[in-house]
C-alpha atoms as a PDB file:
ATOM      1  CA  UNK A   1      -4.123 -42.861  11.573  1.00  0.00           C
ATOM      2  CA  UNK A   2      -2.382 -39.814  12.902  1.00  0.00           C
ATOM      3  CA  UNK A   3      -0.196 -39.285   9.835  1.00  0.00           C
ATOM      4  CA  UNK A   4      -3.182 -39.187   8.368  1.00  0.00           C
ATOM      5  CA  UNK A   5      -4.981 -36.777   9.843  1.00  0.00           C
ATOM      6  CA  UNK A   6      -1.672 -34.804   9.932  1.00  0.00           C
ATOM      7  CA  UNK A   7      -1.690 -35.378   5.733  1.00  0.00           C
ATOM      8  CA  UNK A   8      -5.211 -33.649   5.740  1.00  0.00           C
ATOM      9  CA  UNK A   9      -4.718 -31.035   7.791  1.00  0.00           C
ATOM     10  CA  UNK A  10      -1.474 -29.823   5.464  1.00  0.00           C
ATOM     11  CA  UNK A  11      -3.389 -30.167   2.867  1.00  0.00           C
ATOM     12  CA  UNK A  12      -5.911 -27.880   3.644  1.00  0.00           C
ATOM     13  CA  UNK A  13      -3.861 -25.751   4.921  1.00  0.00           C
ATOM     14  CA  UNK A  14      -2.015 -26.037   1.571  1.00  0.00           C
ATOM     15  CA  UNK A  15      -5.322 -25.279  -0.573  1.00  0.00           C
ATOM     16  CA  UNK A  16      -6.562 -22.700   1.496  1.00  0.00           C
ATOM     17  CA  UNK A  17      -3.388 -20.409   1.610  1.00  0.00           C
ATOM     18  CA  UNK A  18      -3.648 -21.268  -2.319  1.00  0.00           C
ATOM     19  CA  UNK A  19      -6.980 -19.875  -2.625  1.00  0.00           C
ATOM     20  CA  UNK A  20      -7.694 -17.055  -0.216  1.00  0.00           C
ATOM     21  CA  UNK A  21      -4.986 -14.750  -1.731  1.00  0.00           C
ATOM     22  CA  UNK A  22      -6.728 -14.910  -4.861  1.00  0.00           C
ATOM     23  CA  UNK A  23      -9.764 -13.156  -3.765  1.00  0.00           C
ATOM     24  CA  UNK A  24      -8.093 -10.247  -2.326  1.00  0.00           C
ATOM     25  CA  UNK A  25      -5.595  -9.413  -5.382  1.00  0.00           C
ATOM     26  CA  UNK A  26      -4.837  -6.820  -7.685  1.00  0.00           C
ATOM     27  CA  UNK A  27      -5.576  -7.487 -11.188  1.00  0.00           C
ATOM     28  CA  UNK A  28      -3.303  -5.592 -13.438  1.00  0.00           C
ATOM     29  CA  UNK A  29      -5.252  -3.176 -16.569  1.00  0.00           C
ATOM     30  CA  UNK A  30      -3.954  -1.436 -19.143  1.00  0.00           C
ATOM     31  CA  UNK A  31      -4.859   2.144 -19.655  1.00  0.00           C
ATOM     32  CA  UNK A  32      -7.832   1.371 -21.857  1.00  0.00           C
ATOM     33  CA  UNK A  33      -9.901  -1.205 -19.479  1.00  0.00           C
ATOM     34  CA  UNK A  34     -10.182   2.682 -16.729  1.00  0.00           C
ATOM     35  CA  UNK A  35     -13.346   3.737 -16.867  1.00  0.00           C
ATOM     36  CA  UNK A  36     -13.556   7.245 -18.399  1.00  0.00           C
ATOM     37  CA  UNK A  37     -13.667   8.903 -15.082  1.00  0.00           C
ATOM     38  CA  UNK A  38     -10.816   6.901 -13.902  1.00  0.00           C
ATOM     39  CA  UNK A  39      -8.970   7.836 -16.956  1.00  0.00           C
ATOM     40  CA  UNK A  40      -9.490  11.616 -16.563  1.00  0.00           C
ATOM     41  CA  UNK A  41      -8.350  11.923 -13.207  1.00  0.00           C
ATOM     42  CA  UNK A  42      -5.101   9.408 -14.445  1.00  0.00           C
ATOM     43  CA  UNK A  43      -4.553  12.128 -16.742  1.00  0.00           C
ATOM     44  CA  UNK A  44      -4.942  14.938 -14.263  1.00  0.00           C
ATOM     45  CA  UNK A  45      -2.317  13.327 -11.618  1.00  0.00           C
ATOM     46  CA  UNK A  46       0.171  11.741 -13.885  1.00  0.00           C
ATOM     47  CA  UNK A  47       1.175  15.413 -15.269  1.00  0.00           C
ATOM     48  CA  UNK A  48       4.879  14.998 -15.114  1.00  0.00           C
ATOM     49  CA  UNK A  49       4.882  11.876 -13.674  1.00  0.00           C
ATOM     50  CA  UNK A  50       5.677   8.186 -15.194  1.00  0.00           C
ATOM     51  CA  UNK A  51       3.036   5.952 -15.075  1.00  0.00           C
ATOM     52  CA  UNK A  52       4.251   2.173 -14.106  1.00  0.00           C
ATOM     53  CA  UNK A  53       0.897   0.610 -14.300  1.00  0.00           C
ATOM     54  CA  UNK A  54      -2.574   0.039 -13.304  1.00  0.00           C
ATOM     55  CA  UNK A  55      -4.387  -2.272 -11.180  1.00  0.00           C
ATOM     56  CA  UNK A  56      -7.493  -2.676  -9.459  1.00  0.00           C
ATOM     57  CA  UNK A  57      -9.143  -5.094  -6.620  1.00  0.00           C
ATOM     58  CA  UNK A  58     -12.302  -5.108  -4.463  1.00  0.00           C
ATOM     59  CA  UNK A  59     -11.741  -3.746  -1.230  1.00  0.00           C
ATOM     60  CA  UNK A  60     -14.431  -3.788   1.456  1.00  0.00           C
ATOM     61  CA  UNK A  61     -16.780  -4.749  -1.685  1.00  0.00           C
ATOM     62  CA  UNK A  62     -15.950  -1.928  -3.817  1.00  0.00           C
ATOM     63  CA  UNK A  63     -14.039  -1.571  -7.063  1.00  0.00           C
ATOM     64  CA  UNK A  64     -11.041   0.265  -6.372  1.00  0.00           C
ATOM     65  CA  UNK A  65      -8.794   1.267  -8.783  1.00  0.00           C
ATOM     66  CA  UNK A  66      -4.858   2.106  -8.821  1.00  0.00           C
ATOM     67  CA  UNK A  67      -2.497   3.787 -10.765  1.00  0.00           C
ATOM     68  CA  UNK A  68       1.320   3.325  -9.903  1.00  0.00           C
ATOM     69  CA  UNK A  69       3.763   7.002 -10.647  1.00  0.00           C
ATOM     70  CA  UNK A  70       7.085   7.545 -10.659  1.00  0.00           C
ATOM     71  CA  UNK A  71       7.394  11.374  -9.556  1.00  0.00           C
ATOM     72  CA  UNK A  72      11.101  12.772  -9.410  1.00  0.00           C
ATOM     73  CA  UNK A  73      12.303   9.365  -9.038  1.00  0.00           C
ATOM     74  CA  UNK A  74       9.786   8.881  -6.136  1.00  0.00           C
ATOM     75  CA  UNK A  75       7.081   6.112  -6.249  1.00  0.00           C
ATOM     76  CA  UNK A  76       3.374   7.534  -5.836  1.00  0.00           C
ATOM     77  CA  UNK A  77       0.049   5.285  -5.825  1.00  0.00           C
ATOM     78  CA  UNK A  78      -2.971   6.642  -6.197  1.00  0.00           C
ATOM     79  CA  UNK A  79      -5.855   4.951  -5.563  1.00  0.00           C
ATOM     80  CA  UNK A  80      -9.315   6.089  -6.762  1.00  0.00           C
ATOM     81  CA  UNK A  81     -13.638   4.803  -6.852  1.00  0.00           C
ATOM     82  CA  UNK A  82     -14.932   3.708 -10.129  1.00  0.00           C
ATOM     83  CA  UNK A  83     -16.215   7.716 -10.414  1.00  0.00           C
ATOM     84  CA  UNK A  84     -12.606   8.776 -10.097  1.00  0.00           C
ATOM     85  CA  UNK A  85     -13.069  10.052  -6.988  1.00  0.00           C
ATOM     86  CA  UNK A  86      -9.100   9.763  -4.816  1.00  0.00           C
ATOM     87  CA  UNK A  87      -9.472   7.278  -2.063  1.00  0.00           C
ATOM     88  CA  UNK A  88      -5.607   7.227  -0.809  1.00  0.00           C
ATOM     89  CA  UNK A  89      -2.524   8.413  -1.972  1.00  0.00           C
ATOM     90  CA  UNK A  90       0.603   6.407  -1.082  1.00  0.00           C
ATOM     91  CA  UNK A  91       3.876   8.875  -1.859  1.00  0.00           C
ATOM     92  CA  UNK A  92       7.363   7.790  -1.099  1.00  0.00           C
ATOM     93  CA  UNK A  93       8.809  10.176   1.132  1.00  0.00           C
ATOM     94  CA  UNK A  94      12.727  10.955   2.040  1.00  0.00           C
ATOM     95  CA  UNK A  95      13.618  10.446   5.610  1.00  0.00           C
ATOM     96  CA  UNK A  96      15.330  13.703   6.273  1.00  0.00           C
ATOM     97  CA  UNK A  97      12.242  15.455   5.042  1.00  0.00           C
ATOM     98  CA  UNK A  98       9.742  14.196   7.702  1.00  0.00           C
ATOM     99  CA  UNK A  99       8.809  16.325  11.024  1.00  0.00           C
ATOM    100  CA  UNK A 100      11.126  15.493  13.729  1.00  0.00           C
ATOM    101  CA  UNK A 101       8.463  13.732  15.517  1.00  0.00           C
ATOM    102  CA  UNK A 102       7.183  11.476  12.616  1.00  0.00           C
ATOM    103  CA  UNK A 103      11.014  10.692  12.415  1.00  0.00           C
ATOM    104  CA  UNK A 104      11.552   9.747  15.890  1.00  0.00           C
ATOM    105  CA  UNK A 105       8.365   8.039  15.987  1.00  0.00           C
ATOM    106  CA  UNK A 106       9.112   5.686  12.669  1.00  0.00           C
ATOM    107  CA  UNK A 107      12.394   4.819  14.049  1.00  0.00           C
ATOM    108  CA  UNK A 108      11.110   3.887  17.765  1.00  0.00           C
ATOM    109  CA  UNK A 109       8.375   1.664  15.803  1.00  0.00           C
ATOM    110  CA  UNK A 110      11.887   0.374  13.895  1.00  0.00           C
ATOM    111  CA  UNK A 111      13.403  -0.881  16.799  1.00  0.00           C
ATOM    112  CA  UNK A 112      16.430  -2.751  15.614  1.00  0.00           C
ATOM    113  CA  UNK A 113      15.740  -2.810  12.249  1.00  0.00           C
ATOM    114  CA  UNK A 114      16.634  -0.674   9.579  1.00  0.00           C
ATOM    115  CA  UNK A 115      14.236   1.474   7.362  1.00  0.00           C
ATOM    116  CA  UNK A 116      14.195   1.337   4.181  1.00  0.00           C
ATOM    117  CA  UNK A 117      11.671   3.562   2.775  1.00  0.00           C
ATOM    118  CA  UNK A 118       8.796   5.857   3.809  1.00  0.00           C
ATOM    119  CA  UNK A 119       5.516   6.770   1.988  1.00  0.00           C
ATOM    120  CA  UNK A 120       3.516   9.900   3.432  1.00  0.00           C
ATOM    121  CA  UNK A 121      -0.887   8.510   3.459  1.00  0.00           C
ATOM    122  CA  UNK A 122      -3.333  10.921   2.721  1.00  0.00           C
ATOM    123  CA  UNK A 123      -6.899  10.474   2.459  1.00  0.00           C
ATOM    124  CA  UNK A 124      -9.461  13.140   1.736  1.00  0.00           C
ATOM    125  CA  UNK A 125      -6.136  15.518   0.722  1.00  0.00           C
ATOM    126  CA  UNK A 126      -5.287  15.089   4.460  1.00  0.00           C
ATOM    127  CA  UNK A 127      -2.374  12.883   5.528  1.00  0.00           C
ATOM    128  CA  UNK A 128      -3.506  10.058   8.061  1.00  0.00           C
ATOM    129  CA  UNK A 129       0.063   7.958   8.470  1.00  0.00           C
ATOM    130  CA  UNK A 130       3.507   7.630   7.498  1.00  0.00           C
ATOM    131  CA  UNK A 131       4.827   4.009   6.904  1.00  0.00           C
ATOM    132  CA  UNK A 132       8.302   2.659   6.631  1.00  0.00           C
ATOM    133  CA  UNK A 133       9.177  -0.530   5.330  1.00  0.00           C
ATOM    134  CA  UNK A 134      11.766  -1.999   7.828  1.00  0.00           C
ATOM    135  CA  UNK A 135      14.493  -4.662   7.241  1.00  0.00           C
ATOM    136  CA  UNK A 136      15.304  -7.016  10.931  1.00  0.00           C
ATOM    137  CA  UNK A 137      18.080  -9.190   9.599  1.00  0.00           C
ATOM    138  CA  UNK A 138      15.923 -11.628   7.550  1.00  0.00           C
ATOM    139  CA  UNK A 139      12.464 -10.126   8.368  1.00  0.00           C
ATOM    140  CA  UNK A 140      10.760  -7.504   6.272  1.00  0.00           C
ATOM    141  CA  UNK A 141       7.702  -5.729   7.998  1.00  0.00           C
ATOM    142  CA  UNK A 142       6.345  -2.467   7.733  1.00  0.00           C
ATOM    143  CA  UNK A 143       5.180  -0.143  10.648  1.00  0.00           C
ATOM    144  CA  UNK A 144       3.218   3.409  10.909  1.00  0.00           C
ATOM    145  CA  UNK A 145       2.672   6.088  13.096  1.00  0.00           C
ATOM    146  CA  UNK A 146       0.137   8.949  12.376  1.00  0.00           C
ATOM    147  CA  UNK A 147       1.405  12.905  11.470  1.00  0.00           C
ATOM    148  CA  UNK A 148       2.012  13.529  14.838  1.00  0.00           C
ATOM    149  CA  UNK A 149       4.550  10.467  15.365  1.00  0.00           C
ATOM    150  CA  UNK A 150       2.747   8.652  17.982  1.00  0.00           C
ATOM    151  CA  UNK A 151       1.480   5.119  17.148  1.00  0.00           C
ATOM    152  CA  UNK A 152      -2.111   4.826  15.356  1.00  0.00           C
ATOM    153  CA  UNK A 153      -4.810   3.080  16.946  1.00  0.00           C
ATOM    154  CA  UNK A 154      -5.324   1.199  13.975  1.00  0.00           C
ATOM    155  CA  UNK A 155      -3.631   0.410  10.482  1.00  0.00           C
ATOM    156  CA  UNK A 156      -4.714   2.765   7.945  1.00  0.00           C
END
């Protein structure tokens, strides 16, 4: 009886890790499922830029829609409303470019690990965070501090 109830709970665990990241992902577009207003401001920020792809999920219960750049060899995501309007932009930033206390910040939030890249968040044209993507042996994770360095009070 107990490697039975053992059998269901794997297995529900097994469906449920199966089915909840479905609800929260991106579905990829092409260029021609943007609404007009998306499109215009695609064409406004991708001046110089390669465009990757699109995407778009439902965050918080609204449409959100994404356009991955490549800027100067530099990765750049901009996310925008269904009006066009820019929510976020994610832009891959070089390490010896950040303030000296975002720097020292980042790698204190490292610890032993080993960064591998850092993307500069803005929201409302303001930057809110810097994130790095860190490497521990194995483990990938990614950690953020605000524009100031210090640690955020919550994820952004």
């Amino acid at each position: 009886m107990n490697s039975l109830r053992k059998g269901a709970i794997v297995s529900t665990v097994v469906m449920l890790t199966g089915v909840l990241p479905m609800h929260a992902q991106e579905k990829k577009l092409q260029r021609s499922d943007l609404p007009a207003a998306v499109q215009k401001t695609v064409d406004e920020q991708s001046k110089g830029a390669t465009i990757k792809g699109f995407s778009t999920e439902v965050e918080d219960g609204k449409k959100i829609y994404e356009v991955e750049l490549t800027v100067s060899g530099r990765g750049k995501d901009i996310s925008m409303d269904t009006q066009g309007h820019i929510l976020e932009i994610e832009e891959e930033t070089a390490m010896e470019s950040l303030p000296p206390a975002v720097k020292d910040g980042l790698m204190k939030a490292a610890g032993k690990g080993t960064i591998q890249k850092v993307e500069r968040l803005a929201k409302n044209g303001k930057v809110v965070a810097y994130e790095a993507s860190v490497k521990t042996g194995m483990k990938h994770s990614e950690v953020q501090v605000g524009p100031d360095g210090k640690k955020l009070a919550h994820p952004e």
